[in-house]
Protein backbone atom coordinates (compact mmCIF):
# COMPACT_ATOMS: atom_id res chain seq x y z
CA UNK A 1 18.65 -63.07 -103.08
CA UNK A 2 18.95 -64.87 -106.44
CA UNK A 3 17.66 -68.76 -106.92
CA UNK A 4 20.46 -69.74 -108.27
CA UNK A 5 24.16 -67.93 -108.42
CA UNK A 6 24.98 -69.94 -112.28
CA UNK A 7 21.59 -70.57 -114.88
CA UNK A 8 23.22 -72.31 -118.35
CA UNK A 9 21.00 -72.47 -121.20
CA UNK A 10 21.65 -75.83 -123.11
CA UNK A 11 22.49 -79.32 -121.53
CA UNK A 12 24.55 -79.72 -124.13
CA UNK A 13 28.21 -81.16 -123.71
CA UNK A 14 29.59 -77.55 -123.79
CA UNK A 15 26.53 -77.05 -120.72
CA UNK A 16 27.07 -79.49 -119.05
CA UNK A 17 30.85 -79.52 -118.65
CA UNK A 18 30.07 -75.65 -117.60
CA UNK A 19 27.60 -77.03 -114.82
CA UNK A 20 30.16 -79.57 -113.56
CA UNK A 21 32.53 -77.36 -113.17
CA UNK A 22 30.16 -74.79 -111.46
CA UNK A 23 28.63 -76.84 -109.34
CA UNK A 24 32.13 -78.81 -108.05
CA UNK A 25 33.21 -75.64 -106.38
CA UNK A 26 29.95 -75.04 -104.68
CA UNK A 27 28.16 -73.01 -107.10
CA UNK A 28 24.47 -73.01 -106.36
CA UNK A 29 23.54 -74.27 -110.66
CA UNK A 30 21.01 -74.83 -113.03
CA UNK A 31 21.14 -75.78 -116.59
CA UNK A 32 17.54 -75.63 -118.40
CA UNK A 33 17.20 -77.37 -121.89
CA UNK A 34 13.86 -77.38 -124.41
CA UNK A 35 14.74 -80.89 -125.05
CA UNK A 36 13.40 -83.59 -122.91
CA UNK A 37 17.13 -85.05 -123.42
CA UNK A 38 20.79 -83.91 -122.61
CA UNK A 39 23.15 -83.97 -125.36
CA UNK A 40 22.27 -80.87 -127.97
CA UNK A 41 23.86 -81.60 -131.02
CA UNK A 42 25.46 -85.25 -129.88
CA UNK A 43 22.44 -86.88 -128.13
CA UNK A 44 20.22 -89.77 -129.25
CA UNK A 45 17.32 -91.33 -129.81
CA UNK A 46 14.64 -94.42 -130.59
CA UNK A 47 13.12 -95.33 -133.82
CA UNK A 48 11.53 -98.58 -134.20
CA UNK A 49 13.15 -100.07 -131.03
CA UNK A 50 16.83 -99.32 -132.00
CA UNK A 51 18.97 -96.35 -130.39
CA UNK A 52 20.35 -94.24 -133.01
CA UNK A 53 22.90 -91.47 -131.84
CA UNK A 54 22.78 -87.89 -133.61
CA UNK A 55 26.12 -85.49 -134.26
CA UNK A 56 28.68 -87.94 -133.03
CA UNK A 57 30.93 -90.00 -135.34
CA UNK A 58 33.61 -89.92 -133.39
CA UNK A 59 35.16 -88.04 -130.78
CA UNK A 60 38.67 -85.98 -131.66
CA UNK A 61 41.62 -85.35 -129.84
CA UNK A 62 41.98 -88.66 -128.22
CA UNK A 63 45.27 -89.62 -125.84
CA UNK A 64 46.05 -92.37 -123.78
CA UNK A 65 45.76 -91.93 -120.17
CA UNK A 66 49.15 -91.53 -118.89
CA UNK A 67 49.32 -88.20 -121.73
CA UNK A 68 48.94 -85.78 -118.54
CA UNK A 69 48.87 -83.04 -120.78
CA UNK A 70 46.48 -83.73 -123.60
CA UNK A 71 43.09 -82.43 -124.08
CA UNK A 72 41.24 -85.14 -123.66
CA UNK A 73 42.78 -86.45 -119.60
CA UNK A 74 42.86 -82.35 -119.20
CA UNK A 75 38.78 -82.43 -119.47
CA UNK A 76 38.51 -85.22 -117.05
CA UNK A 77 40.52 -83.83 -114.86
CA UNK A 78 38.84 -80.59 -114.68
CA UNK A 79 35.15 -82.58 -114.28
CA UNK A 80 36.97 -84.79 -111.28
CA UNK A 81 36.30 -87.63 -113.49
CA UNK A 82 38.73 -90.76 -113.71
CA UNK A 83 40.03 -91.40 -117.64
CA UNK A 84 40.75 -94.57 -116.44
CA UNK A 85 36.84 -95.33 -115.71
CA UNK A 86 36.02 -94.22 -118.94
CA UNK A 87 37.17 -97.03 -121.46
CA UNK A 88 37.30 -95.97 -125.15
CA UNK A 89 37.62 -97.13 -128.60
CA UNK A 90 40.02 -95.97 -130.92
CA UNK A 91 38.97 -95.70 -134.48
CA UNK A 92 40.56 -98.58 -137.14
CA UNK A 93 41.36 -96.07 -140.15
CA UNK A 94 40.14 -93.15 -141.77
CA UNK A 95 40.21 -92.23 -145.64
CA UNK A 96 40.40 -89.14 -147.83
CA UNK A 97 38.69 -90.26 -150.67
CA UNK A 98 38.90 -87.65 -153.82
CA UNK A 99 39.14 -89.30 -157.78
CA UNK A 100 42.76 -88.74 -158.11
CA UNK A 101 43.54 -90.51 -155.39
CA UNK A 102 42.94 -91.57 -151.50
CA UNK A 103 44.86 -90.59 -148.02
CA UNK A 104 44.55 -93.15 -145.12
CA UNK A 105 45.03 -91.63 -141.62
CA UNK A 106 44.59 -93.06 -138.00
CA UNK A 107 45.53 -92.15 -134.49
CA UNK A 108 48.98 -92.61 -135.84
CA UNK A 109 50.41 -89.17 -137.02
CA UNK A 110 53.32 -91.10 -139.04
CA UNK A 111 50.87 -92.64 -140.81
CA UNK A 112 49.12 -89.83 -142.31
CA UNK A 113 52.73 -88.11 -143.75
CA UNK A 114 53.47 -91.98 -144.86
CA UNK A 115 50.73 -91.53 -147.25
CA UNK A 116 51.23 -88.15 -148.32
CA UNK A 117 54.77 -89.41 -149.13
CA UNK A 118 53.30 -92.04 -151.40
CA UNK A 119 50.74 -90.15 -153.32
CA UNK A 120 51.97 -86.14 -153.26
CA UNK A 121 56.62 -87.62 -153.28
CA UNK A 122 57.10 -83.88 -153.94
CA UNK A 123 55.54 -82.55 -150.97
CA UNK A 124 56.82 -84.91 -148.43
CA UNK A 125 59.36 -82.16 -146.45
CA UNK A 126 56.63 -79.70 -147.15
CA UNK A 127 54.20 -81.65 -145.51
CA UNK A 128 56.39 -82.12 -142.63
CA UNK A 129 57.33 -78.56 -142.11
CA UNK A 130 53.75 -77.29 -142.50
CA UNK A 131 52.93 -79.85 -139.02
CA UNK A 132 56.39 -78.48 -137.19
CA UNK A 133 54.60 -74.88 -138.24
CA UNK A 134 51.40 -75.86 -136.59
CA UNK A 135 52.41 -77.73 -133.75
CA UNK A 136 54.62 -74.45 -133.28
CA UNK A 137 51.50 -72.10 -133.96
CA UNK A 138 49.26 -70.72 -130.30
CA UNK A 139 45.75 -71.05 -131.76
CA UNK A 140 44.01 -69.25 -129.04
CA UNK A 141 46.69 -66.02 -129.24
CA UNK A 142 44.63 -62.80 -129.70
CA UNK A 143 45.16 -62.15 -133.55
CA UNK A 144 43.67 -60.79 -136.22
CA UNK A 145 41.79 -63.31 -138.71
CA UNK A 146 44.14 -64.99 -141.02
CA UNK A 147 43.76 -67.18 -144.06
CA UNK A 148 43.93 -70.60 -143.59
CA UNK A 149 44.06 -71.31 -147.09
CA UNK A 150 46.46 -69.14 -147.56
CA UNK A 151 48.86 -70.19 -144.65
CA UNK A 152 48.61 -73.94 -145.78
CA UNK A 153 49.50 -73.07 -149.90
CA UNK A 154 52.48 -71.36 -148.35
CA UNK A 155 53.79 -74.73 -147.61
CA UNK A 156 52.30 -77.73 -150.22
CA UNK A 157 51.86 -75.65 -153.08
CA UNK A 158 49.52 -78.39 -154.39
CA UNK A 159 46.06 -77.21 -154.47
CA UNK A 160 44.84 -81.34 -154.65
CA UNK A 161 46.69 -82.23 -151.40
CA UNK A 162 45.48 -78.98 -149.63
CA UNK A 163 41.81 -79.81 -150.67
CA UNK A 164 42.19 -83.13 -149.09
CA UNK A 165 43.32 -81.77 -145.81
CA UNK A 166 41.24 -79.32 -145.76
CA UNK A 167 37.57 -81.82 -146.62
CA UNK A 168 37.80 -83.75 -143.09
CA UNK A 169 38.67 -80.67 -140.87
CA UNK A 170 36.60 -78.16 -142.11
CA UNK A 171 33.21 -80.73 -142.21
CA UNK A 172 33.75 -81.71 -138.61
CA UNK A 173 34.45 -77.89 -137.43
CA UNK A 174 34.38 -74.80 -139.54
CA UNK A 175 31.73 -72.24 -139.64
CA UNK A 176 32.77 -70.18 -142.19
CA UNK A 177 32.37 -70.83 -145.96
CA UNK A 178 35.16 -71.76 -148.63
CA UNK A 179 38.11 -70.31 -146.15
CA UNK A 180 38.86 -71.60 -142.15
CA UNK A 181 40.48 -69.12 -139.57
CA UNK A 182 44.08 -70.32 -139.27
CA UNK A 183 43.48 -70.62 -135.75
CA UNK A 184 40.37 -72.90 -136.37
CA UNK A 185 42.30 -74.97 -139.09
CA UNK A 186 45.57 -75.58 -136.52
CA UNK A 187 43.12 -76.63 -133.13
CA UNK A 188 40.92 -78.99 -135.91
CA UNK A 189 44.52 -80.65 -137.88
CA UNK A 190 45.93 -81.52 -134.20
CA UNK A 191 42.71 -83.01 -133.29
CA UNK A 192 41.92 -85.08 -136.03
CA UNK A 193 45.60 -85.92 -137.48
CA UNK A 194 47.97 -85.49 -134.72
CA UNK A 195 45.98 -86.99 -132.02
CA UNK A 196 43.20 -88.88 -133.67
CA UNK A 197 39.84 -90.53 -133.13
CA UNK A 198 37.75 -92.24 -131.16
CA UNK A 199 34.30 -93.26 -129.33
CA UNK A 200 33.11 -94.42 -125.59
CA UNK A 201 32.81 -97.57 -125.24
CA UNK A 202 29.24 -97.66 -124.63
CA UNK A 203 26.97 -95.50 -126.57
CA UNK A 204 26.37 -91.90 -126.24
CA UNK A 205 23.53 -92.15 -124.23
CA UNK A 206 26.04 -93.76 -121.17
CA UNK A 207 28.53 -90.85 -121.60
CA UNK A 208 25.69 -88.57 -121.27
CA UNK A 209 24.21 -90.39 -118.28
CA UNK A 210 28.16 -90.09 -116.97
CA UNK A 211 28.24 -86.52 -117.35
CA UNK A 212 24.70 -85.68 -115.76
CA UNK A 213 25.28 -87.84 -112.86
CA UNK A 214 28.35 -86.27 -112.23
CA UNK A 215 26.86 -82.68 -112.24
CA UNK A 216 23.93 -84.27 -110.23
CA UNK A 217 26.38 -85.16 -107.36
CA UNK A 218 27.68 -82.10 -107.15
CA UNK A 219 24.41 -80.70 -106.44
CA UNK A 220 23.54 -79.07 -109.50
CA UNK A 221 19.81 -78.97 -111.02
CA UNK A 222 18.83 -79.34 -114.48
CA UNK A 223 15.77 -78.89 -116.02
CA UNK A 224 14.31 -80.32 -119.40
CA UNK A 225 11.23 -78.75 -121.58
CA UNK A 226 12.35 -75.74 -119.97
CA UNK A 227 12.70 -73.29 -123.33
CA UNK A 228 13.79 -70.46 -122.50
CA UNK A 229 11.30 -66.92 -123.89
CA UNK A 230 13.93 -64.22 -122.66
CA UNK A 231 17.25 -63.50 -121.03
CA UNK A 232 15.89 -60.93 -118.17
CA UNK A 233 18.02 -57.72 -117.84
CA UNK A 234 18.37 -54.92 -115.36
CA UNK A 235 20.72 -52.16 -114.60
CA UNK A 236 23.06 -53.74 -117.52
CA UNK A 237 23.10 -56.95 -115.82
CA UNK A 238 21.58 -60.40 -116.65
CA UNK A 239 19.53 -61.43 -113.62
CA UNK A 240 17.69 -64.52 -114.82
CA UNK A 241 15.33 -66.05 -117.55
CA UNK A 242 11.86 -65.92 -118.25
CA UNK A 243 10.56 -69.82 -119.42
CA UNK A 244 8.11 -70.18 -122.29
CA UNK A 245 5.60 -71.29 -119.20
CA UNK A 246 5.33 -68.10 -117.90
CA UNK A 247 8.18 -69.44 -115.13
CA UNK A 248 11.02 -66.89 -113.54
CA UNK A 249 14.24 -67.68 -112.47
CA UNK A 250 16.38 -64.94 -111.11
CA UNK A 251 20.87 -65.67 -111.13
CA UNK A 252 23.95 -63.89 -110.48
CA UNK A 253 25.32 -65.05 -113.48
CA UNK A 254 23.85 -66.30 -116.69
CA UNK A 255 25.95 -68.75 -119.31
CA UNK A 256 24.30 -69.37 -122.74
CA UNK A 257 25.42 -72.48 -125.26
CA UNK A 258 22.15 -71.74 -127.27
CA UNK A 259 24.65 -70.20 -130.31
CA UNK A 260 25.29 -66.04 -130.64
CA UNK A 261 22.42 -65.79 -132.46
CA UNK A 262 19.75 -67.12 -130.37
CA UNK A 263 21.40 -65.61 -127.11
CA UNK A 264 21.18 -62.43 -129.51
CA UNK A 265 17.58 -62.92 -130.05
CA UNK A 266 16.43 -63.93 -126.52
CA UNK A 267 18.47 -61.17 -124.51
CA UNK A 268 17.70 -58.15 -127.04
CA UNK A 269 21.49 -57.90 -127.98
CA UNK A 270 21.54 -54.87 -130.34
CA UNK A 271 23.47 -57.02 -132.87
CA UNK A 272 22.63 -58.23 -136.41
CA UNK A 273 21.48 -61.55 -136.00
CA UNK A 274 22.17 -61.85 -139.57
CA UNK A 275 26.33 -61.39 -139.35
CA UNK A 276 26.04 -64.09 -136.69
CA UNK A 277 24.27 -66.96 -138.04
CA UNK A 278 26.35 -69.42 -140.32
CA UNK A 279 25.59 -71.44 -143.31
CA UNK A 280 27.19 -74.62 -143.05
CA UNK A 281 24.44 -77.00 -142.35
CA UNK A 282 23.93 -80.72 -143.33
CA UNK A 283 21.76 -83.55 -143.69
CA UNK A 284 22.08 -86.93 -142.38
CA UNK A 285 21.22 -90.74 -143.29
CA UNK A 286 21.23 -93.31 -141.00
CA UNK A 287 20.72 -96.69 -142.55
CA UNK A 288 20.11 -99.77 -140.24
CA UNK A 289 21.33 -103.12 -142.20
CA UNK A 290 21.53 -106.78 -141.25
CA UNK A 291 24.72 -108.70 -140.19
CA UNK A 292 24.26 -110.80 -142.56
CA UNK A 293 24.96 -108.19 -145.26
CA UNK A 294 28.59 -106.93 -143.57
CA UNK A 295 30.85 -109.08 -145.52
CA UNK A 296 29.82 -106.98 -148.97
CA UNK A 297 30.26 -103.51 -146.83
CA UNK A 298 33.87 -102.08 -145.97
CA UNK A 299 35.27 -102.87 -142.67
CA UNK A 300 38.13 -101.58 -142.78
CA UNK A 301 37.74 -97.66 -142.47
CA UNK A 302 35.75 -95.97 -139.79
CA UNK A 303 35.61 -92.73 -141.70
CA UNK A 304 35.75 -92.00 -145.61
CA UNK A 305 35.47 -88.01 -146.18
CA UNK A 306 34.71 -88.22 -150.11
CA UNK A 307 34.83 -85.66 -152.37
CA UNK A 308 33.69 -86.55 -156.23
CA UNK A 309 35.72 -83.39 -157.50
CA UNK A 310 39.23 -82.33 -156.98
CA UNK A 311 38.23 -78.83 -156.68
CA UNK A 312 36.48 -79.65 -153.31
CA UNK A 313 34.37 -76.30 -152.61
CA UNK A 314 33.13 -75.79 -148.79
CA UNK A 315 30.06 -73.54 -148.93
CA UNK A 316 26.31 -73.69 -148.25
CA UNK A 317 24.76 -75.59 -151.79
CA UNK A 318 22.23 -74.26 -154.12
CA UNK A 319 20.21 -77.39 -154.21
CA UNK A 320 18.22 -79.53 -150.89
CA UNK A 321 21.62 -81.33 -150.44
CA UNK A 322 24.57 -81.40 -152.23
CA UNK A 323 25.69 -85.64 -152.59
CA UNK A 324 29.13 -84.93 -154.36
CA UNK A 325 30.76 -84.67 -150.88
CA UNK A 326 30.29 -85.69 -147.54
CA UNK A 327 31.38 -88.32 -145.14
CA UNK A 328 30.80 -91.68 -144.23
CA UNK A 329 30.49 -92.93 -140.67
CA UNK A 330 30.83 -96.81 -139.70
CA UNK A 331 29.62 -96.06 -135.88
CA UNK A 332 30.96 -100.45 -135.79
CA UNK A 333 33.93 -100.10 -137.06
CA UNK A 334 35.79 -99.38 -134.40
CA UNK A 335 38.39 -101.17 -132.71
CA UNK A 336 37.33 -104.33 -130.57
CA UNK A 337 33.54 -103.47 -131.02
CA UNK A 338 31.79 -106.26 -130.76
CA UNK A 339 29.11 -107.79 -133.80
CA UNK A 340 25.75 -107.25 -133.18
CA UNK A 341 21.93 -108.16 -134.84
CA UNK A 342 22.60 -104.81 -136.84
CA UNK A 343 24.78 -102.03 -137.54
CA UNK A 344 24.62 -98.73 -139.25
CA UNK A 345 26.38 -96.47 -142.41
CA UNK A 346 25.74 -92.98 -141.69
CA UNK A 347 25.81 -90.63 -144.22
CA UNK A 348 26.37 -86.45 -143.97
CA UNK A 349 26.28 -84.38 -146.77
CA UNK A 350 25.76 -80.47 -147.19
CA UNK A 351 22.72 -78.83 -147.07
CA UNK A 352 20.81 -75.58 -147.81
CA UNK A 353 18.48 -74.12 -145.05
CA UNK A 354 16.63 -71.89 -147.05
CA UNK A 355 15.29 -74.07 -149.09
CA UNK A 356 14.57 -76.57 -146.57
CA UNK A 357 12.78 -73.65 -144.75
CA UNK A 358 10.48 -72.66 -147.92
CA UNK A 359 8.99 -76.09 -148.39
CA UNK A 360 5.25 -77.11 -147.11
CA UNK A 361 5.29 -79.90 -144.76
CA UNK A 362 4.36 -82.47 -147.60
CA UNK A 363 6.58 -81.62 -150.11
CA UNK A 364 9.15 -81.80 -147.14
CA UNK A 365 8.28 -85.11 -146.48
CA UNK A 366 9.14 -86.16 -150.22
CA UNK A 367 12.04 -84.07 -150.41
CA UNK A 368 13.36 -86.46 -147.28
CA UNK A 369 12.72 -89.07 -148.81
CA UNK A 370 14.37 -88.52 -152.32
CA UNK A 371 17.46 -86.78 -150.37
CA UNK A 372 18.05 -90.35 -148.26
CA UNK A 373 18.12 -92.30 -151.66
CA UNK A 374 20.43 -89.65 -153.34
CA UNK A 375 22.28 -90.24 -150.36
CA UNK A 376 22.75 -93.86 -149.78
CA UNK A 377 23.37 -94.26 -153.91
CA UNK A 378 26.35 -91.30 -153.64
CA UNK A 379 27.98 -93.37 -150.70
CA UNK A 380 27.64 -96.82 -152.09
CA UNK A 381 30.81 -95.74 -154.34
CA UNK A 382 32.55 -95.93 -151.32
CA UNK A 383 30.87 -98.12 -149.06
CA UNK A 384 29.90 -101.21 -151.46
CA UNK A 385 26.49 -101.73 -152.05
CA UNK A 386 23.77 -101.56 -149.14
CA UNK A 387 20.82 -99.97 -150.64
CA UNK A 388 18.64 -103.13 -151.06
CA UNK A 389 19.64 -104.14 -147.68
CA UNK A 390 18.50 -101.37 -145.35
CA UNK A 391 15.83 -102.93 -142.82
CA UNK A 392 15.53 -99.37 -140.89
CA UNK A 393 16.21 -95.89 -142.25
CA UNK A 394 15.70 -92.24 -140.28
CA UNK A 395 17.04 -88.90 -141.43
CA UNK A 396 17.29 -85.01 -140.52
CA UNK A 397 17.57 -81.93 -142.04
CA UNK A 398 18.70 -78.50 -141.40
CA UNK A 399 15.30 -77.84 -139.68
CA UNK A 400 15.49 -80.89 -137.43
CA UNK A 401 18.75 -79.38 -136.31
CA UNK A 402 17.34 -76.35 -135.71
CA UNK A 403 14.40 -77.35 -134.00
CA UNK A 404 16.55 -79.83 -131.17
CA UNK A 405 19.33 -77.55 -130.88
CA UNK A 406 17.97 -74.07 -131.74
CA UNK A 407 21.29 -73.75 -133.64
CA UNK A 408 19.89 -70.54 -136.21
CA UNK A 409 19.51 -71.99 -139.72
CA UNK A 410 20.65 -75.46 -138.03
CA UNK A 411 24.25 -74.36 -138.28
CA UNK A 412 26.20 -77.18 -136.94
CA UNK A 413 29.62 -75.11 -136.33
CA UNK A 414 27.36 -71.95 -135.17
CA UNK A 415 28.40 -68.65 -136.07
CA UNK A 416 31.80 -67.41 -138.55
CA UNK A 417 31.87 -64.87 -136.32
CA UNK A 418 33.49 -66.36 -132.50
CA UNK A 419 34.35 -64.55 -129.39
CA UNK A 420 37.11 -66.90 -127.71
CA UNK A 421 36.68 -65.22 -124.26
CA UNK A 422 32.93 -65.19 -124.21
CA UNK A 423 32.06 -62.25 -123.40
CA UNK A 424 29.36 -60.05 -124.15
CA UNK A 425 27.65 -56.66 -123.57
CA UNK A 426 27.08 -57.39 -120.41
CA UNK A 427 29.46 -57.85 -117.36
CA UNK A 428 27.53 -61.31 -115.95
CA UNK A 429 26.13 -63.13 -119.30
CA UNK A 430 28.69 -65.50 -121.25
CA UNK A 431 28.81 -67.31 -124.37
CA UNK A 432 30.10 -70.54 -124.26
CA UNK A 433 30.40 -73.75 -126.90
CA UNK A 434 31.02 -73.72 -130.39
CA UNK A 435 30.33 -70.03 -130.80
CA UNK A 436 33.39 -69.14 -128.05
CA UNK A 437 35.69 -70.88 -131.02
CA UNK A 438 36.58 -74.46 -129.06
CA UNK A 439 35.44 -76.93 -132.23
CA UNK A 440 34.47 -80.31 -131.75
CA UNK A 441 33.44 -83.01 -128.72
CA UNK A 442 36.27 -82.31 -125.88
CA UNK A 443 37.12 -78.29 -127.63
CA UNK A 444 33.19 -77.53 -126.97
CA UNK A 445 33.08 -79.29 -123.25
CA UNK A 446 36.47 -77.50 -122.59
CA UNK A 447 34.66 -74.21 -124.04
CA UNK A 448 32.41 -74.28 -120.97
CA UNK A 449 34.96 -75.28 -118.39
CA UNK A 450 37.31 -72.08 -119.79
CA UNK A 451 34.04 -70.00 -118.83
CA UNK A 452 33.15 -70.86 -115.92
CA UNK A 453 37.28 -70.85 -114.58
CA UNK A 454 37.96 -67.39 -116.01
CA UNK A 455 34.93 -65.45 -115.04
CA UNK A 456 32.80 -67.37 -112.62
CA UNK A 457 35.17 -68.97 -109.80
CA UNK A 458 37.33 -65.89 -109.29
């Protein structure tokens, strides 16, 4: 007899939605995690007495409650949670900011053609048919790849107005550089435009505790420092995992969120881990400032995706970090949050592993260092001045990524390459998470959940 009949390999949201799921319909569970912490990509952390949260800016696809049918009250459903008990803040405003010209958007869809209305009048019907096209469009349909460049010039004709689209959705979900699967491109334009942003309440670390207790009750058992050396197989079958400890757990079913290409490494896959790992990696600034200083810093946007070129270019840069786009995140300025002794700018730009990778640990250290002031200064364009300000400052690279979340090459997105029904060569091991092709906070947690309902509770 196995220990357990379900072993997941991340306690990351994608995990951990999988182990709720599991373990509501009796599934004997465990989820094991090298971190000491849940979360993966969207956890947290202390420096210098202050919680800082990593990955999350905001969460997509937000609805109201009474939306029955939306992503978001679909997720809560499936985890037996109450949307009701789980209050929310919705995010103020967003910008596109390029040098021609800016886009405001919000959890209002009408705004968002409004604007394009004002600064693109000739592609105001275009606009408006290309959203009737993707609100049309079945995303998770079993197609070949197709352009979503392509599909989206079809429509606008306006290379400027597709590069602004495009600069928000591809930095919070694509894998792939320069292009976007159309499929990827319509699940990331309904998310962010059509239904919008927002955050919990409380701060990550609450949602978190939410989401463990609730796979706690249900009897499931997680682990943490538990890194896991190698998927075991026999007879074609996964039938457990071998811990870095020497430990052995033996499972009727094994579920990995660790990314294709670590699953690849750690199960003996006979696949390239090479076509598998993406690029697309960033770094990130988190600046720490004084309440005082708020009046000179924008309050009015939540987001500003920035871009210092029109001819925006998505791809892995040829330098440390690439400051001429990126976003900025006002984790305060939501709605209704309330002042505090501090609050943050977070900054994201692009980012080259490789050269991250061939540094020695000193000149690493400077590199940081010289990468958060390129940062801050790029931003400050946008933001209003904060440099002189900044009481408490932390950043990570593509190797910090890739250390917490074992993401290969600290790809954020994972791997161009996705398998949406998770599958792999053998009949009892599953890929779940950003790697199935379900992009951002409630698409990975519903990645997990479409797992463990298709192949593990029939």
């Amino acid at each position: 007899m196995s220990d357990y009949q379900l072993i997941i390999i991340g306690a990351g949201l994608s995990g951990l939605a999988a182990g709720i799921r599991a373990a509501r319909f009796g599934k004997k569970t465990l989820i094991v995690d090298q971190h000491y912490r849940p979360g993966g990509l969207n956890s947290y952390y202390k420096f210098q007495g202050h919680l800082l949260e990593t990955g999350l800016h905001a969460i997509t696809n937000f609805a109201p409650p009474t939306r029955k049918k939306a992503p978001l009250n679909l997720l809560f459903r499936q985890l037996q949670l109450s949307r009701h008990d789980f209050p929310v803040r919705e995010q103020l405003g967003s910008e596109i900011a390029f040098p021609a010209g800016s886009l405001h958007f919000s959890n209002d869809p009408d705004l968002l053609q409004a604007e394009v209305e004002r600064l693109f009048p000739a592609c105001g019907e275009a606009f408006h048919q290309l959203r009737r096209a993707i609100a049309a469009h079945d995303p998770f349909a079993s197609t070949p790849w197709r352009s979503a460049r392509s599909f989206v010039a079809g429509y606008l004709k306006e290379p400027l107005l597709e590069n602004m689209l495009f600069l928000p959705l591809m930095l919070y979900g694509n894998a792939e550089e320069n292009d976007m699967a159309l499929s990827q491109f319509v699940i990331m334009f309904r998310a962010v435009f059509e239904e919008g942003l927002f955050r919990p309440e409380a701060d990550m670390r609450a949602f978190l505790d939410l989401l463990v207790g609730q796979y706690k009750g249900f009897g499931g058992v997680i682990r943490y420092r538990a890194e896991v050396e190698k998927i075991l197989i026999k007879d074609d079958r996964a039938c457990g995992i071998r811990l870095a400890d020497g430990s052995i757990f033996t499972t009727e079913a094994l579920l990995s969120t660790a990314g294709l290409p670590e699953t690849i490494r750690i199960s003996g896959w006979q696949a390239p881990c090479a076509t598998y790992s993406g690029k697309m990696s960033f770094t990130e600034t988190i600046s720490l400032l004084p309440n005082a200083v708020r009046g000179s810093i924008r309050q009015d946007r939540t987001l500003i995706f920035y871009s210092s070129s029109d001819q925006f270019s998505y791809r892995r840069p040829q330098s440390l970090q690439d400051i001429s786009w990126g976003v900025v995140c006002f984790p305060d300025n939501f709605k209704g949050v309330p002042h505090k002794e501090f609050f943050s700018i977070r900054v994201t730009n692009p980012a080259s592993y490789p050269l991250w990778r061939a540094l020695d640990s000193e000149t690493y250290a400077q590199e940081k260092t010289a990468c958060r002031r390129a940062a801050v200064q790029a931003s400050e364009r946008y933001t209003g001045p904060y440099g002189q300000a900044i009481v408490h400052q932390d950043s990570f690279t593509p190797l910090t990524i890739e250390r917490f979340t074992r993401k290969a090459e600290g790809a954020v997105y994972g791997s161009p390459v996705k398998i949406p029904d998770g599958k792999t060569p053998w009949s009892n091991l599953f890929i779940a998470g950003t790697d199935q092709g379900y992009l951002g906070i409630v698409g990975s947690m519903l990645s997990g959940i479409s797992i463990v309902n298709r192949h593990l509770l029939t």
